[in-house]
Structure formats: C-alpha cells, structure tokens
Protein backbone atom coordinates (compact mmCIF):
# COMPACT_ATOMS: atom_id res chain seq x y z
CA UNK A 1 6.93 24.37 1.04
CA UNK A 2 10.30 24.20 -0.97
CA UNK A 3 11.83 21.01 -1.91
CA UNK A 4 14.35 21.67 0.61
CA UNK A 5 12.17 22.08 3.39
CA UNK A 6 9.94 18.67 2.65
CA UNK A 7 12.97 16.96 2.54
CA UNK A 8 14.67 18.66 6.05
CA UNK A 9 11.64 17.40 7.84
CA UNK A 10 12.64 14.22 6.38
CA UNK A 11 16.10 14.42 7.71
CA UNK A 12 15.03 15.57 10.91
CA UNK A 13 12.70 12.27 11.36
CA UNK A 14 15.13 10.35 10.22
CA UNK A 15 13.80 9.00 7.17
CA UNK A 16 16.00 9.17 4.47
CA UNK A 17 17.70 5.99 4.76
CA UNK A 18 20.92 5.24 2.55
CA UNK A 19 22.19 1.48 1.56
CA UNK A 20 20.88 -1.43 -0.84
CA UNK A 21 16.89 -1.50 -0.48
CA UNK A 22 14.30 -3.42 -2.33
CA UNK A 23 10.91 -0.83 -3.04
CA UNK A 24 7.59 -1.52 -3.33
CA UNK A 25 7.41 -1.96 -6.83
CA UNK A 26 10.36 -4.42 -7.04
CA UNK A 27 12.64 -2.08 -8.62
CA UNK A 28 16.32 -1.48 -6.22
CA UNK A 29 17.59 1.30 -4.66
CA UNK A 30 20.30 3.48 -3.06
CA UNK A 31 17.78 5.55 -1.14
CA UNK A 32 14.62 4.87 1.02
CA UNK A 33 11.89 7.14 2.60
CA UNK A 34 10.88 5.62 5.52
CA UNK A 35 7.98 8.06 5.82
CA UNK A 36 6.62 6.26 8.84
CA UNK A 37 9.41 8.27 10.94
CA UNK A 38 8.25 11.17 10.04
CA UNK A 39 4.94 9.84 10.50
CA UNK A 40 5.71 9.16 14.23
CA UNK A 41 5.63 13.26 14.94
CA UNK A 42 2.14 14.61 14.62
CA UNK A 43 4.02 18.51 14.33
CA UNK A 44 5.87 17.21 11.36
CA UNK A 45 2.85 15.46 9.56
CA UNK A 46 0.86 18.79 10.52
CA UNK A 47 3.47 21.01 8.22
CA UNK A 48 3.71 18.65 5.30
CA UNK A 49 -0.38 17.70 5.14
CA UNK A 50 -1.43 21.33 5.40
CA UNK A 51 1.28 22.13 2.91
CA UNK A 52 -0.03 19.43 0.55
CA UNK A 53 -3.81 20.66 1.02
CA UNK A 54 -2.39 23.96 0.73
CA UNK A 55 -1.28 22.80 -2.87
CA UNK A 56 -4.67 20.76 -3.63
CA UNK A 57 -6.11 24.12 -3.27
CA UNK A 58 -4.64 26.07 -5.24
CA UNK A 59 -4.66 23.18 -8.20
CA UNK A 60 -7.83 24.29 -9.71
CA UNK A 61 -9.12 21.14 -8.96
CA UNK A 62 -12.68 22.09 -8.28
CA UNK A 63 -14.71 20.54 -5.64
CA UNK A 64 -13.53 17.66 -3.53
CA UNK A 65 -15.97 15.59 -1.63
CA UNK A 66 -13.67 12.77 -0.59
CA UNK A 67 -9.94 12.02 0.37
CA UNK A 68 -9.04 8.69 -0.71
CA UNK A 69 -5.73 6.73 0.24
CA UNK A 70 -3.99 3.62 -0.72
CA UNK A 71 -3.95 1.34 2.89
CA UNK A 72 -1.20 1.43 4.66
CA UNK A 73 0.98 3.92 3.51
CA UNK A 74 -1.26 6.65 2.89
CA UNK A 75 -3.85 6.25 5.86
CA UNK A 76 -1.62 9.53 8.14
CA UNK A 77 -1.25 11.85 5.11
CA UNK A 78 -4.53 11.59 3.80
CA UNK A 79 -6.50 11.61 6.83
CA UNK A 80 -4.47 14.98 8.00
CA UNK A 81 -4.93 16.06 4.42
CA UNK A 82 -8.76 15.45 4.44
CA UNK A 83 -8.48 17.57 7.68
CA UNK A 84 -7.01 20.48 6.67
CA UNK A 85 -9.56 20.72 3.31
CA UNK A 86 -12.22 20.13 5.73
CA UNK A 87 -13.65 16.71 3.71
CA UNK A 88 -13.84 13.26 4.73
CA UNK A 89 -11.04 10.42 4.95
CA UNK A 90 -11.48 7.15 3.51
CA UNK A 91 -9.13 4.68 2.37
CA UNK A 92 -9.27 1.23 -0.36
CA UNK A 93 -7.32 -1.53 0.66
CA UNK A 94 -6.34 -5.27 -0.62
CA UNK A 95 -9.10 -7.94 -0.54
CA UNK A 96 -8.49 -10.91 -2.60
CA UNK A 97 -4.94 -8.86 -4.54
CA UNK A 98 -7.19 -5.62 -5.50
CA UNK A 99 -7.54 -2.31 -4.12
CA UNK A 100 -11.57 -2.56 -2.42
CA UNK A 101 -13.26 0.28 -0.59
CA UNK A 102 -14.32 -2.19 1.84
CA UNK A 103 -15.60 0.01 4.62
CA UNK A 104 -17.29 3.04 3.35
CA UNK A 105 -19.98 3.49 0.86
CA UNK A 106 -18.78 6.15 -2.30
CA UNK A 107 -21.68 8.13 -3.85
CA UNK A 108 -21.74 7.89 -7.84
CA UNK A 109 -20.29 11.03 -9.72
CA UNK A 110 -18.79 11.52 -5.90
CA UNK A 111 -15.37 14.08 -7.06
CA UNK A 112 -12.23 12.68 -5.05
CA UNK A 113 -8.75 13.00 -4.47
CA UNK A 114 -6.23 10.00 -4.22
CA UNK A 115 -3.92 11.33 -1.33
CA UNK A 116 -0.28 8.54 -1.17
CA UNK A 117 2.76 9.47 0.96
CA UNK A 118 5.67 8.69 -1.41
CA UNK A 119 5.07 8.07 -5.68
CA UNK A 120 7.47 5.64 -7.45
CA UNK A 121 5.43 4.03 -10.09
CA UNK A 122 2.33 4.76 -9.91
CA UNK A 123 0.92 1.54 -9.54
CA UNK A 124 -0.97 1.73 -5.80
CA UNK A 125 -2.10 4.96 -7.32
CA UNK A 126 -3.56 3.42 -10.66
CA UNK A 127 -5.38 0.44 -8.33
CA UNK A 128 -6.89 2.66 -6.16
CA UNK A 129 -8.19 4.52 -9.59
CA UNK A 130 -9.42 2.18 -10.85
CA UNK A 131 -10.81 0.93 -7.76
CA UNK A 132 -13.05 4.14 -7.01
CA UNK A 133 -14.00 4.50 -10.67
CA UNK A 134 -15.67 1.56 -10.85
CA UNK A 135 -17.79 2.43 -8.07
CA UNK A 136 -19.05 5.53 -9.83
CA UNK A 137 -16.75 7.94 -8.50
CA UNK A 138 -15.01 10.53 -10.47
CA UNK A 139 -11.22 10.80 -9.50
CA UNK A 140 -9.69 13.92 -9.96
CA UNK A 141 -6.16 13.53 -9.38
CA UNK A 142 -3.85 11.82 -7.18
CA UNK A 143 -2.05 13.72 -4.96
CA UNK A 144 1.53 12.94 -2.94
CA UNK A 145 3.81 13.86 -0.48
CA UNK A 146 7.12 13.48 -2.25
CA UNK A 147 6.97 12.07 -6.05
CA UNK A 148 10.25 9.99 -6.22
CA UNK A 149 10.00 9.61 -9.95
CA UNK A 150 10.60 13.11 -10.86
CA UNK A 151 7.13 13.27 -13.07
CA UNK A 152 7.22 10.20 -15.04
CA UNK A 153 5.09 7.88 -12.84
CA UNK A 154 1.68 7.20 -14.56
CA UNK A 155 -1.01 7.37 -12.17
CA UNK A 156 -4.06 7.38 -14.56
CA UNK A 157 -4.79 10.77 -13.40
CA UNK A 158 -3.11 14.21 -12.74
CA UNK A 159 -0.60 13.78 -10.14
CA UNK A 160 0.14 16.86 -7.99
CA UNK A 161 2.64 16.81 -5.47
CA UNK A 162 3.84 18.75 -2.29
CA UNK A 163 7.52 17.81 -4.13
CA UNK A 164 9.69 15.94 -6.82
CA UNK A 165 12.84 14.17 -5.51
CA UNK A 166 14.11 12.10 -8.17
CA UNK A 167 15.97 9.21 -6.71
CA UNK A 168 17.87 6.12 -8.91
CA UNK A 169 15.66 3.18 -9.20
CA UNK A 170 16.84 -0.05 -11.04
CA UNK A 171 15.69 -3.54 -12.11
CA UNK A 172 16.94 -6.11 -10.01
CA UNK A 173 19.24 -7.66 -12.04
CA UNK A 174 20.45 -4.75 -13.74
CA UNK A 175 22.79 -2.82 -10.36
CA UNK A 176 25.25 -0.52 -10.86
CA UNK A 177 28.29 -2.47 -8.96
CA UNK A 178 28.36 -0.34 -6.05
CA UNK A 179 24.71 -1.61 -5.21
CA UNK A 180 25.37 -4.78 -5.84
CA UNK A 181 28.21 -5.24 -3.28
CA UNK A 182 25.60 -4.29 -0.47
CA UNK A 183 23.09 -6.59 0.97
CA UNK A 184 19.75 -6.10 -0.36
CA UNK A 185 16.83 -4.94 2.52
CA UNK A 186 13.05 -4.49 2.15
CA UNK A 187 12.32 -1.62 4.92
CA UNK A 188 8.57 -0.40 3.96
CA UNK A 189 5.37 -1.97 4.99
CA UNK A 190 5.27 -5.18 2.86
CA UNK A 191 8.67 -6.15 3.32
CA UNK A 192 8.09 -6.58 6.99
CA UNK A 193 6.85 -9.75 8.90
C-alpha cells in the first residue's frame, strides 16, 4: 500500500483528527490518529494488517515465531497481523509501570516481531523490547502501521513500517502560537477515564 492509500482508509474511518491534542509521549500536537476508528471496521483493519504482513515478508526478516504488541493500542493490528503470517498473537502489558508478558509463556532464543499501530517515539516499542529480551527472546524488529516520526523514532530495533507520515510534534511549553490559542485534549487510550 502507498502512503496515500494507508492514510485514505484513515480518512474514511474518520481518524485523522485536527485541533490541540496532548500524545502519548507528552509531546503536543496539531494532528491525532485515532486509530481505534479505523479499528472499529474489520474490512479496513483486514487491508492495512495484510498489507503490513505483506511488508514483514518481504523484510528479510527470517523466521518469525511470535507477534508481539504493546497493550492496548496494538492488541487489533497485531493479532490480524499474526493472522495473516500465520504465527501466534501475544501481547506485554503494564504491571507495576513496566511492560510484562503476563499471560503467555515466551520460549528462549524464541525470534519475534513487535507489531504497534501508530510510532511517535519509540518508547512503548523500546519497553516492550526490552521486556521480551529479558525473557530470552530474540526481537527482530518492531513493526507499525503508520510511523508518525518520519524515521527518527528509536525503537531499539529495526523499525519497518506499512508507512511514514511525519506529523509536528512539540514540547509542551514550547507551541507555535496557533496551538497555543486552542484548548489542549488527550483523545488516545490513556488520556481517557
């Protein structure tokens, strides 16, 4: 799939949301994914999951025993993912502020693939990385839907995306003035209540 295409099913769902918003990571800005309306439409999730796999497969990454995704956001991608490569689904998520695999057992030397819906930072990515490698496992990249920082997020480990779609990101006290005359709102998973 094109960049234009990932991001039409995006506008199609919905889910590119334009105003003030407060990410994940901290950071501000003038655009949000809201990923969980596309998520909503199993046809949708279908294209862009078999178009990521699609891409997994042709990375040269060599033998994949396990998906892997960062709870919440990546549960849907990386489950359809792990579908269309024909591997299992698992996912880490928070016990005690850290990334656990909490409900699965990994096999040492296991070879996996971190699937995540949207990339900013890296960090989820990094914590689940360090996560599974402590358990043995050997990660062989992380993987994404759409990689919002254009290539520059460090996520410990190749990063291979279905697309790049570099969107402004700023420190919170340093707005250009245009976002700082709009109320600030926290739309993804941890901003709600």
């Amino acid at each position: 799939m094109t960049r234009d295409e990932v991001l039409t099913v995006f506008r199609e769902a919905g889910a590119i949301l334009e105003g003030h918003f407060i990410l994940t990571s901290g950071l501000r800005s003038p655009v949000f994914l809201q990923k969980a309306r596309v998520f909503m439409y199993p046809d949708k999730t279908e294209k862009l999951c078999k178009a990521l796999a699609d891409k997994i497969a042709q990375a040269g990454l060599g033998q994949i025993d396990y998906i892997v995704s960062p709870a919440l956001g990546g549960l849907i991608p990386g489950y359809e993912t792990a579908r269309h490569l024909g591997v299992p689904a698992m996912w880490v998520e928070r016990e005690d502020g850290e990334f656990r695999l909490r409900r699965f057992e990994m096999p040492k030397g296991a070879r996996v693939v971190i699937v995540e819906d949207i990339v900013t930072t890296g960090l989820s990515c990094r914590e689940t990385v360090t996560s599974l490698k402590s358990l043995g496992a050997e990660v062989v990249a992380v993987c994404c839907l759409i990689d919002r920082s254009g290539g520059e997020a460090d996520t410990g480990v190749p990063l291979v995306a279905l697309t790049e779609y570099k969107v402004p990101a700023y420190e919170p006290d340093n707005l250009p003035p245009e976002l700082a005359s709009l109320p600030a709102v926290k739309p993804g998973s941890r901003g709600l209540s």
